[in-house]
N, C-alpha and C. Protein backbone atom coordinates (compact mmCIF):
# COMPACT_ATOMS: atom_id res chain seq x y z
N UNK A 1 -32.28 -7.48 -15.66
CA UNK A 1 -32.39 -6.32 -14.80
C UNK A 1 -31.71 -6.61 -13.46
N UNK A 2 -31.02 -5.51 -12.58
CA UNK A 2 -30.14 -5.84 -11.86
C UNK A 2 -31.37 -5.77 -10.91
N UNK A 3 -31.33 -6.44 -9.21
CA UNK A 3 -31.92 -6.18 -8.55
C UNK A 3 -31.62 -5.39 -7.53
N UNK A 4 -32.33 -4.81 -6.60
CA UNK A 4 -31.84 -3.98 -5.75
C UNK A 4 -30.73 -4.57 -5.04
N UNK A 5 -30.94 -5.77 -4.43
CA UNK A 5 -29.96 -6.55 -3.45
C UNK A 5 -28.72 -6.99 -4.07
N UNK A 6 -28.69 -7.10 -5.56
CA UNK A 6 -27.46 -7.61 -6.30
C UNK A 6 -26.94 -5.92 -6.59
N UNK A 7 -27.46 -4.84 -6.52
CA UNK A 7 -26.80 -3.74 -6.78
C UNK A 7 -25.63 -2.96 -5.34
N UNK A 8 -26.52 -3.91 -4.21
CA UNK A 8 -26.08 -3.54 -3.03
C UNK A 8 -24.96 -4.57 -2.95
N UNK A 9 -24.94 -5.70 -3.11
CA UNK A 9 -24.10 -6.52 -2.87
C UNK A 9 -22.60 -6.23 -3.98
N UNK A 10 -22.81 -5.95 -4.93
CA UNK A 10 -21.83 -5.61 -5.85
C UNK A 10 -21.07 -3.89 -5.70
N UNK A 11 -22.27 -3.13 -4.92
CA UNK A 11 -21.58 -2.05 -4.13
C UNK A 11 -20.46 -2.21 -3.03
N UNK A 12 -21.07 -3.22 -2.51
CA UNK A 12 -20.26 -2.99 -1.03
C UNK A 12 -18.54 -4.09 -1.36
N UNK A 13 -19.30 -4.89 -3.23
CA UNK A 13 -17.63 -5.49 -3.25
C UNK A 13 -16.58 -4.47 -3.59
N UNK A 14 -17.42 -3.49 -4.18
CA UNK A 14 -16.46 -2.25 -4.94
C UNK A 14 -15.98 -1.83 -3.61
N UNK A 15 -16.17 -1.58 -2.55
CA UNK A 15 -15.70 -0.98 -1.56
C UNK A 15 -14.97 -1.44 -1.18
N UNK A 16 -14.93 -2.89 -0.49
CA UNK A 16 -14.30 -3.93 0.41
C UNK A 16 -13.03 -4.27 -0.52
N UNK A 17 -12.97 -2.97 -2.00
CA UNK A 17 -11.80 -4.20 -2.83
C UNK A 17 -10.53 -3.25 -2.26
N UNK A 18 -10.75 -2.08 -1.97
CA UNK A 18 -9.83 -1.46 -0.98
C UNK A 18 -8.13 -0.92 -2.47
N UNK A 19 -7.01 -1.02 -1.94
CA UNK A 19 -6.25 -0.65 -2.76
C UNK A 19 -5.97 -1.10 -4.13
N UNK A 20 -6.20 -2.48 -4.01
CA UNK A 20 -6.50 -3.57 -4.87
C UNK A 20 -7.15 -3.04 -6.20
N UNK A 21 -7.57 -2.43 -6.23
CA UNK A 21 -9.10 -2.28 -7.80
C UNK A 21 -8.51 -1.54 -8.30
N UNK A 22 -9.11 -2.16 -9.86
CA UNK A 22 -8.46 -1.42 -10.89
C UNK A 22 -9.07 -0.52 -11.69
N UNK A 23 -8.67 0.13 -12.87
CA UNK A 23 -9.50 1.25 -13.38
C UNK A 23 -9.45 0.62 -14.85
N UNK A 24 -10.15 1.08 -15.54
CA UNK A 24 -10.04 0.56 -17.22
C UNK A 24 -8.81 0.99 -18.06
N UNK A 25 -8.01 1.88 -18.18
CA UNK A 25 -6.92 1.55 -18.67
C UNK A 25 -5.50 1.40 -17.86
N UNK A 26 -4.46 1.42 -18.09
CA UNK A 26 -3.66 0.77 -17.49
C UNK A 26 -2.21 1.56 -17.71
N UNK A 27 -1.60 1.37 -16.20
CA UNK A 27 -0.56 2.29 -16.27
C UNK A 27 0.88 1.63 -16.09
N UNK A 28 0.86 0.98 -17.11
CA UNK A 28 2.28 0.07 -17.03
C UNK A 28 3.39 0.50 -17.22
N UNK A 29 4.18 1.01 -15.98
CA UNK A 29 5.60 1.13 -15.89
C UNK A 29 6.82 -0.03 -16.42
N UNK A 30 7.90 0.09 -17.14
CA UNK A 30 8.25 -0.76 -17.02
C UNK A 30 9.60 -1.00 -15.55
N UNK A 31 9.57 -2.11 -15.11
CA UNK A 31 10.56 -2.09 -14.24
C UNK A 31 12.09 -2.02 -14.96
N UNK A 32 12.15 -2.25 -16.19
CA UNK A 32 13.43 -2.20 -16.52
C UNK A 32 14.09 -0.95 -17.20
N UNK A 33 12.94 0.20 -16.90
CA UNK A 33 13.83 1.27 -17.12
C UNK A 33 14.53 2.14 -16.02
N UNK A 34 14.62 1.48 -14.42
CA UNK A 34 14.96 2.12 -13.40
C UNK A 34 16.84 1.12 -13.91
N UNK A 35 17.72 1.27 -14.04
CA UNK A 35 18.87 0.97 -14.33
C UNK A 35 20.57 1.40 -12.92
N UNK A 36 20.35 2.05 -11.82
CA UNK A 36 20.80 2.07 -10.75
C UNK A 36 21.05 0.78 -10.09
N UNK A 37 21.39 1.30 -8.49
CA UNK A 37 21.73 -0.21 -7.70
C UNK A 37 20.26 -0.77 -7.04
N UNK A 38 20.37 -1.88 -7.28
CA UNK A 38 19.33 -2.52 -6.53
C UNK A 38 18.46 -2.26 -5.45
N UNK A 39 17.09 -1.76 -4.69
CA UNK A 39 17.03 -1.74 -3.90
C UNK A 39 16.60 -2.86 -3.04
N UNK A 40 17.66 -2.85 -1.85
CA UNK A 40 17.37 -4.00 -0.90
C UNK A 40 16.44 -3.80 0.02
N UNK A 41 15.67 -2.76 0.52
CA UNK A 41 15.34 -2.47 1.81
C UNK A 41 14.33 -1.28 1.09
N UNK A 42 13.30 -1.33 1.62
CA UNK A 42 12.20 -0.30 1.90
C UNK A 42 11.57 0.27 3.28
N UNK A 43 11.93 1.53 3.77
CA UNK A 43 11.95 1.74 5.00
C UNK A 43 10.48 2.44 4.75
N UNK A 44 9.46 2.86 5.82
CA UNK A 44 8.40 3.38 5.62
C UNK A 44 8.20 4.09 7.33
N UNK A 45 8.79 5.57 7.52
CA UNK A 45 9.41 6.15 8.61
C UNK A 45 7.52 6.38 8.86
N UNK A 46 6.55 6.21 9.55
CA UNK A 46 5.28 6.82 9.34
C UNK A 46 5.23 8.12 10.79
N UNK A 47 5.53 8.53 11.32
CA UNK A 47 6.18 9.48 12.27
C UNK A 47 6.56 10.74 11.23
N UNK A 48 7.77 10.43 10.18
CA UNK A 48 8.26 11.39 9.70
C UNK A 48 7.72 11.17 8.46
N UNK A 49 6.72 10.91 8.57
CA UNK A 49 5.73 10.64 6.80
C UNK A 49 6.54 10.72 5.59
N UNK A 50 7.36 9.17 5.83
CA UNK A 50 8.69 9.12 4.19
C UNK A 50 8.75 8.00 4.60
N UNK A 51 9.05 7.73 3.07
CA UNK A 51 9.30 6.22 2.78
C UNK A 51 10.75 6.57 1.82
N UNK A 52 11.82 5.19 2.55
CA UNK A 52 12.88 5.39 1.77
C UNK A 52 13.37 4.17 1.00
N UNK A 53 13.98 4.45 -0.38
CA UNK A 53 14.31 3.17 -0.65
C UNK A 53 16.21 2.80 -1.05
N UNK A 54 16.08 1.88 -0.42
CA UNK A 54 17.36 1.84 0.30
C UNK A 54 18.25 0.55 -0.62
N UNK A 55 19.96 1.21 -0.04
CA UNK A 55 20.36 -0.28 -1.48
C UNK A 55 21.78 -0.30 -0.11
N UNK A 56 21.33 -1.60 0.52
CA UNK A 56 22.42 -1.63 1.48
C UNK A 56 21.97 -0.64 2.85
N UNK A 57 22.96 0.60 3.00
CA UNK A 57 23.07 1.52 4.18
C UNK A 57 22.14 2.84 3.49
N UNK A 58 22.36 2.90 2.25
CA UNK A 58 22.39 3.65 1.33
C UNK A 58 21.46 4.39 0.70
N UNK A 59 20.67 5.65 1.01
CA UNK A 59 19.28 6.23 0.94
C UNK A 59 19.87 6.68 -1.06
N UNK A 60 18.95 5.45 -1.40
CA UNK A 60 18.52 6.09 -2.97
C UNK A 60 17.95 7.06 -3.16
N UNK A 61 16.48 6.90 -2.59
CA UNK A 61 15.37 7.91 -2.79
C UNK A 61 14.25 8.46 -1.90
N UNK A 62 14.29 8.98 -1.39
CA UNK A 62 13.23 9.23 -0.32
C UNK A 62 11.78 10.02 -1.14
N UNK A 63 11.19 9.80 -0.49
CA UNK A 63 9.59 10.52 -0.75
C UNK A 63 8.48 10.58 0.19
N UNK A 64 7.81 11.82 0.09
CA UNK A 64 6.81 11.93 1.38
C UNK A 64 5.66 10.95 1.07
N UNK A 65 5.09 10.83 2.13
CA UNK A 65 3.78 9.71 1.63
C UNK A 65 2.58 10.43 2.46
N UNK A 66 1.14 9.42 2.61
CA UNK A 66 0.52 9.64 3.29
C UNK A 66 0.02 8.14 3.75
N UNK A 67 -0.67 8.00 5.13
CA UNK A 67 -1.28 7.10 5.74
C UNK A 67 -2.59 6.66 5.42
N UNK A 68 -3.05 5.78 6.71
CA UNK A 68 -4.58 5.21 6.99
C UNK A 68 -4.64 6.70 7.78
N UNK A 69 -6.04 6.61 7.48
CA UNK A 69 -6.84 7.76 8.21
C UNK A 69 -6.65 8.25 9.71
N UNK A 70 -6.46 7.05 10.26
CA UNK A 70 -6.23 6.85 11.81
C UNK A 70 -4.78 6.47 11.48
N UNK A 71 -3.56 7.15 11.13
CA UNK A 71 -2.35 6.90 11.19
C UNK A 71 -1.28 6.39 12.65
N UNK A 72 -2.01 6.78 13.64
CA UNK A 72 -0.97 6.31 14.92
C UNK A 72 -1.41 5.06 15.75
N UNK A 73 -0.03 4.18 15.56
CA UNK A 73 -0.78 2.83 15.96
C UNK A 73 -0.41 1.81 15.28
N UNK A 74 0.03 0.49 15.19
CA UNK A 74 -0.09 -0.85 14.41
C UNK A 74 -1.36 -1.07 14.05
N UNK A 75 -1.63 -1.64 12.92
CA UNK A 75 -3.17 -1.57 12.63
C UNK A 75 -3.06 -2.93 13.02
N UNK A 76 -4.66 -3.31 13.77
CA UNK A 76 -4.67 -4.74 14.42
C UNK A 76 -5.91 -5.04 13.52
N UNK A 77 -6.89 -4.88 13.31
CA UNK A 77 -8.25 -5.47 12.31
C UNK A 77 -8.46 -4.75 11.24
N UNK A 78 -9.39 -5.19 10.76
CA UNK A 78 -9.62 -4.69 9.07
C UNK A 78 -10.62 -3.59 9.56
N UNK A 79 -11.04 -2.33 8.94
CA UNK A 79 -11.47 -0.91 9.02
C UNK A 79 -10.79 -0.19 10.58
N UNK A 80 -9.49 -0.37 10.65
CA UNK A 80 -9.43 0.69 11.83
C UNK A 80 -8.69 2.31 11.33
N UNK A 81 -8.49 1.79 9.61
CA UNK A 81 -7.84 3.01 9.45
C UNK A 81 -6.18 2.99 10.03
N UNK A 82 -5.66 1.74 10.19
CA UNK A 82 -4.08 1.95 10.25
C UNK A 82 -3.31 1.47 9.33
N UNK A 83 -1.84 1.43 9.47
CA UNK A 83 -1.22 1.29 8.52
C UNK A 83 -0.22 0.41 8.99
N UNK A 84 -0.35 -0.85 9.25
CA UNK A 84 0.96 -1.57 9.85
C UNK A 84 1.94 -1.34 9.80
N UNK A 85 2.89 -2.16 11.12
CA UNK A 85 3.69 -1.77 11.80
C UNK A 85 4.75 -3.19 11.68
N UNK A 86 6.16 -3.17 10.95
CA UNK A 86 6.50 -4.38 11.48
C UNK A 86 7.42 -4.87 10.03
N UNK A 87 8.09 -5.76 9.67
CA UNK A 87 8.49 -6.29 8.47
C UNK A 87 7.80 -7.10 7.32
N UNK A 88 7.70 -6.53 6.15
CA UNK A 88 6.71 -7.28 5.65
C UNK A 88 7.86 -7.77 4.33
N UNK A 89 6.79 -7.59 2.88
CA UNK A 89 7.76 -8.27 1.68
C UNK A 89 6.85 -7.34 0.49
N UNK A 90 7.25 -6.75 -0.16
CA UNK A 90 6.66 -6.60 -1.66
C UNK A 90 5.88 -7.77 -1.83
N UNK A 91 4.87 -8.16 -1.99
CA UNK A 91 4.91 -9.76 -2.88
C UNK A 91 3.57 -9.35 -4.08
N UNK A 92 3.59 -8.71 -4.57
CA UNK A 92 2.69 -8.22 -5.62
C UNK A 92 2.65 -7.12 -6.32
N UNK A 93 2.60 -6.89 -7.59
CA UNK A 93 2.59 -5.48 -8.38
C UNK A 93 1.04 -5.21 -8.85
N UNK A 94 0.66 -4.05 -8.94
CA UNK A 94 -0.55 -3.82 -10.02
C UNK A 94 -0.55 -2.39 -10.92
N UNK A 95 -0.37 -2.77 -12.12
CA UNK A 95 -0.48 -2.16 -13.24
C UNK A 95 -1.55 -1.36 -13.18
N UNK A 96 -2.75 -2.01 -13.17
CA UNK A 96 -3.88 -1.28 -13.11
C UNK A 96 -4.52 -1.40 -11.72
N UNK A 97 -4.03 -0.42 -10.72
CA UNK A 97 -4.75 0.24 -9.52
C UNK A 97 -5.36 1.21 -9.79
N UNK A 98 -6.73 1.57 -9.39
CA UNK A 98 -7.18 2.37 -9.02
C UNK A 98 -6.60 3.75 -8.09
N UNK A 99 -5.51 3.33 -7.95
CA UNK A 99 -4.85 4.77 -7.56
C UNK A 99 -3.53 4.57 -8.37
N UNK A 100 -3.76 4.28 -9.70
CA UNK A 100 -2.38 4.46 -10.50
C UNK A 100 -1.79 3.24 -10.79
N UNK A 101 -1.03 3.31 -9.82
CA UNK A 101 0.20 1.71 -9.71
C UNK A 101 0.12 1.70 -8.02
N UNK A 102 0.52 0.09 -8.08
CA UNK A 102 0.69 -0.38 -6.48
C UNK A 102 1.82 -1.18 -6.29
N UNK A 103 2.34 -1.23 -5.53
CA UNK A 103 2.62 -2.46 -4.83
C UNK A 103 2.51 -3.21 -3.69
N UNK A 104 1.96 -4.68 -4.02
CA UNK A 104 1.62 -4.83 -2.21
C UNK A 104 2.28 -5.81 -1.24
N UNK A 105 1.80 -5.24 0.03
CA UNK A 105 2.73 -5.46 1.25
C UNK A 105 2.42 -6.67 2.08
N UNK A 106 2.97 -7.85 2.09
CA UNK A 106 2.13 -8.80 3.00
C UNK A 106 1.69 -8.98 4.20
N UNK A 107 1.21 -8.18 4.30
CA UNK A 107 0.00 -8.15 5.39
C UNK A 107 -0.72 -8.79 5.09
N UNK A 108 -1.69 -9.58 5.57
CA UNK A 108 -1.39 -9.66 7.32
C UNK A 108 -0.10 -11.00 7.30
N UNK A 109 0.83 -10.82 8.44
CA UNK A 109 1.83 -11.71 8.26
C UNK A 109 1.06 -13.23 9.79
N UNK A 110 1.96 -13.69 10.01
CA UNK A 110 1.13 -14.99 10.93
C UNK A 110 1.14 -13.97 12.41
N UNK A 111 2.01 -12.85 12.57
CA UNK A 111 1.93 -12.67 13.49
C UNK A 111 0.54 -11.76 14.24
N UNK A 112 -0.03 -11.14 12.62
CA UNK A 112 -1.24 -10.01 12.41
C UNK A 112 -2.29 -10.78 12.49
N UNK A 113 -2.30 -11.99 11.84
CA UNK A 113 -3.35 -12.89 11.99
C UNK A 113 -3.72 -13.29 13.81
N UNK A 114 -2.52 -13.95 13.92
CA UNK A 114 -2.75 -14.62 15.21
C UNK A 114 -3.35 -13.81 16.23
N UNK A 115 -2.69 -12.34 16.34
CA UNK A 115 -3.26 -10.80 17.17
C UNK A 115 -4.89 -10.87 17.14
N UNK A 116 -5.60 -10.34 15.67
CA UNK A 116 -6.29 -10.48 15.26
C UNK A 116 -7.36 -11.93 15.60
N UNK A 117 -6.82 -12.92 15.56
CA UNK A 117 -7.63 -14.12 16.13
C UNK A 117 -7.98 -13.90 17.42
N UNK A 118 -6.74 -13.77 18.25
CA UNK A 118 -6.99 -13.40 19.75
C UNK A 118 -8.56 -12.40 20.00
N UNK A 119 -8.09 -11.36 19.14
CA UNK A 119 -9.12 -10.46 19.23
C UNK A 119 -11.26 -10.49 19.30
N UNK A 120 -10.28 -12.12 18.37
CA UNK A 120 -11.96 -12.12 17.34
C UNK A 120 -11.98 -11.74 16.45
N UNK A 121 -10.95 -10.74 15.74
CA UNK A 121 -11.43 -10.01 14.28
C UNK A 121 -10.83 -10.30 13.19
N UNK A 122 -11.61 -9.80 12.17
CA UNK A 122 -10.41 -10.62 11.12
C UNK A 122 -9.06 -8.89 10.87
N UNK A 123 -8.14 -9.89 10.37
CA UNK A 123 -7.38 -8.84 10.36
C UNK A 123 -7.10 -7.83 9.41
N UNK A 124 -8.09 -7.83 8.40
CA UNK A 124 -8.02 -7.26 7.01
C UNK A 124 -7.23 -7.61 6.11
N UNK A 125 -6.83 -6.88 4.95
CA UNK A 125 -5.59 -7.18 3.94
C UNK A 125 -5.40 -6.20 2.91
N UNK A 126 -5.33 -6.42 1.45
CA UNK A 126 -4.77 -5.58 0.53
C UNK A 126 -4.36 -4.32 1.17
N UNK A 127 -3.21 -4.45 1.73
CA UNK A 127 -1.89 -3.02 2.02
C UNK A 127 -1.40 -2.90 0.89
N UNK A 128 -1.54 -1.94 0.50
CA UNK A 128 -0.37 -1.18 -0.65
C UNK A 128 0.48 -0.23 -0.47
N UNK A 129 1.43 -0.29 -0.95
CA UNK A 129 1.96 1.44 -1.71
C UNK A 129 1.39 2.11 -2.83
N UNK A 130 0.76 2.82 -2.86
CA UNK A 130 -0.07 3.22 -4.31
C UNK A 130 0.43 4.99 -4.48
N UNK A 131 -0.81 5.23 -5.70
CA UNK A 131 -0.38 6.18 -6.15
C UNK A 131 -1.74 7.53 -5.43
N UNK A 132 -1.99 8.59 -6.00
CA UNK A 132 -2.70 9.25 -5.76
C UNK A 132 -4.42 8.62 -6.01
N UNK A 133 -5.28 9.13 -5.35
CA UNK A 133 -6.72 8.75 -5.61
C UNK A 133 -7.00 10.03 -6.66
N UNK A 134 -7.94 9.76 -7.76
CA UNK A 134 -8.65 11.01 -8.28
C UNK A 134 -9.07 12.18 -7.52
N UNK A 135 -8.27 12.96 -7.96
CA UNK A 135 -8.72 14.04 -6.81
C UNK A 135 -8.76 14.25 -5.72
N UNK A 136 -7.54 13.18 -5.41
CA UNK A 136 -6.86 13.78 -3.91
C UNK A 136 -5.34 13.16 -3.69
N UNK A 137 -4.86 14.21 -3.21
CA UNK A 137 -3.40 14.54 -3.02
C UNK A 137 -3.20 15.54 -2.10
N UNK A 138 -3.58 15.09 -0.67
CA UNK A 138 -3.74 16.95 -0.53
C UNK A 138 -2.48 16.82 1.15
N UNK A 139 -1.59 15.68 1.00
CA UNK A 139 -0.68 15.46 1.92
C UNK A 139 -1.63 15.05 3.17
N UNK A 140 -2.69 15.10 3.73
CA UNK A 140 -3.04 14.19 4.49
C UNK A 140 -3.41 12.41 4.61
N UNK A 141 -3.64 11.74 5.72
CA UNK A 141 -3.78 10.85 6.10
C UNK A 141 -5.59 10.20 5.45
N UNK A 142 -5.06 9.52 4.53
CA UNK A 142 -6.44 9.28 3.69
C UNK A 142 -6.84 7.88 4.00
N UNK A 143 -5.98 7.02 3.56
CA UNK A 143 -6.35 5.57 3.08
C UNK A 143 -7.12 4.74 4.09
N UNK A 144 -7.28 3.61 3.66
CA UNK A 144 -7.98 2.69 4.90
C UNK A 144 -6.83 1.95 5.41
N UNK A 145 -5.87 2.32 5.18
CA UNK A 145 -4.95 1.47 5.98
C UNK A 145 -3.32 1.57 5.04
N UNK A 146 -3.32 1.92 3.48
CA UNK A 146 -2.74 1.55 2.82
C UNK A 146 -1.23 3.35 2.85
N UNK A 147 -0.24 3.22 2.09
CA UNK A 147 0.78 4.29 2.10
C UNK A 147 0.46 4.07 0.71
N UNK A 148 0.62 6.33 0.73
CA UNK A 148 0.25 6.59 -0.69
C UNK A 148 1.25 7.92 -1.28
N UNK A 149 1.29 7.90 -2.09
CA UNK A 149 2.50 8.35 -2.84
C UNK A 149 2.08 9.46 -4.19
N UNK A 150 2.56 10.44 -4.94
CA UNK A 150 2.35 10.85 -5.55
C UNK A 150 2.62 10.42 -6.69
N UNK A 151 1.47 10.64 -7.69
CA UNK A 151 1.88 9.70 -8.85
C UNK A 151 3.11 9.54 -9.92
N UNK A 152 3.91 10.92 -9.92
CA UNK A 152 5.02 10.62 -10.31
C UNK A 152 6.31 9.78 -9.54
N UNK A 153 5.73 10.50 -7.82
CA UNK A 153 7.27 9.08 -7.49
C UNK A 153 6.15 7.57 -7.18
N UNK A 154 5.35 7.46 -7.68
CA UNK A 154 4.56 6.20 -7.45
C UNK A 154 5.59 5.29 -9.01
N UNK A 155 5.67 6.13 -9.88
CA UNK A 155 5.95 5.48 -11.09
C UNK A 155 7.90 4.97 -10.73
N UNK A 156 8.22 5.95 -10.09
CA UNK A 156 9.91 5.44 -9.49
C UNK A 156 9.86 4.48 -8.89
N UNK A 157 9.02 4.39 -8.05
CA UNK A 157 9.04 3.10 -6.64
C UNK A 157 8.81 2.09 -7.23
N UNK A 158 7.83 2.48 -8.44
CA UNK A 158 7.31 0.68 -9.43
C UNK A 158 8.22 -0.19 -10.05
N UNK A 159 9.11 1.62 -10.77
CA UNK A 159 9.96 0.66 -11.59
C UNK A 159 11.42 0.18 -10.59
N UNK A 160 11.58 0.75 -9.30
CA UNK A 160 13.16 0.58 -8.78
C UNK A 160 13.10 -0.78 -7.60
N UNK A 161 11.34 -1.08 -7.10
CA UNK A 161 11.46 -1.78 -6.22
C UNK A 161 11.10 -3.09 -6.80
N UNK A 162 11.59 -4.39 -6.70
CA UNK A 162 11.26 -5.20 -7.04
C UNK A 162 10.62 -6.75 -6.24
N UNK A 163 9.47 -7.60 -6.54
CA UNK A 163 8.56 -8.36 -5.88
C UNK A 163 10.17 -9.07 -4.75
N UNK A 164 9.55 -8.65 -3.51
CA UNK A 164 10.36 -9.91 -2.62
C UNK A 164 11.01 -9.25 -1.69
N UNK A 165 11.24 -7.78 -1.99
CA UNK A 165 12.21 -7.04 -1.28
C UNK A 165 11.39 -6.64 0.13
N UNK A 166 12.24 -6.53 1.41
CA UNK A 166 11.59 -6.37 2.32
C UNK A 166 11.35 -4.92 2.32
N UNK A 167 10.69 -4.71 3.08
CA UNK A 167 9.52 -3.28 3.62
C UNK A 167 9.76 -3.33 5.19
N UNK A 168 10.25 -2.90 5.99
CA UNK A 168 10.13 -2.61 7.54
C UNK A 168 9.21 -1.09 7.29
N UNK A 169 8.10 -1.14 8.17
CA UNK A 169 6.91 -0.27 8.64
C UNK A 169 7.30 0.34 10.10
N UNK A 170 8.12 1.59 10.23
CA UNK A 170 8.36 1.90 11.27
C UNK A 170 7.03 2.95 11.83
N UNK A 171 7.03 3.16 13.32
CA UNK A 171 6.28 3.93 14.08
C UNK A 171 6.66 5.31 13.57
């Protein structure tokens, strides 16, 4: 029998797992059916709510997105509701996100940490690019911090961007 305190404690991991969590079946894109030029560069304009993905100078694909809840701002600690600001890297895929497909952004980098130390706080983590949440898509500023995408161009970005490529997070 579960106990109250192990029901609470296993609640609040479901929460804290943030973009990260997965759902029971699985939405595996493959990356090798995007067949175009490479993309080198992932721009993420959060001002003009688009993210572009870029091969060289060269706008492949653009798409609208949405933010952290509290969208204006570098996000400096974990729950402020932002969406960092700054150069990061792909360095992770997930098949099975809870909002579809992801990919994630390395955050916090030494420079988010160190901010964050200054502060006292910790600086949070799992940033993604993801896909829609169940039952919501509604073009506003949702996430806890993470950029979110509609699930059909969530499935383009999976298969065209690949682990390593940089991400600049503009204002």
């Amino acid at each position: 029998m579960l106990s109250r305190r192990g029901a609470i404690l296993g609640g609040a991991a479901l929460l804290t797992a943030g973009c990260a969590g997965s759902q029971q079946s699985s939405n595996y894109v493959s990356t090798s059916s995007y067949r175009g030029p490479q993309v080198t560069q992932v721009i993420v304009a959060k001002k003009r709510r688009r993210i572009y993905l870029m091969s060289g100078r060269q706008v492949l694909r653009q798409y609208p997105i949405g933010l952290g809840f509290a969208p204006e701002g570098d996000k400096k600690v974990l729950g402020d509701g932002k969406t960092p600001e700054g150069r990061y890297y792909i360095d992770r895929r997930n098949p099975e996100s809870q909002f579809y497909l992801s990919l994630g952004i390395s955050y916090p980098n030494a420079r988010d940490m160190a901010e964050a130390r200054r502060l006292g706080e910790d600086p949070g983590g799992d940033i993604f690019i993801h896909g829609e949440s169940p039952g919501r898509m509604d073009g506003r500023d949702w996430t806890a911090g993470c950029i979110s995408v509609s699930n059909p161009d969530m499935e383009a970005i999976y298969a065209m961007v690949q682990d390593g490529t940089v991400i600049d997070i503009l204002p």
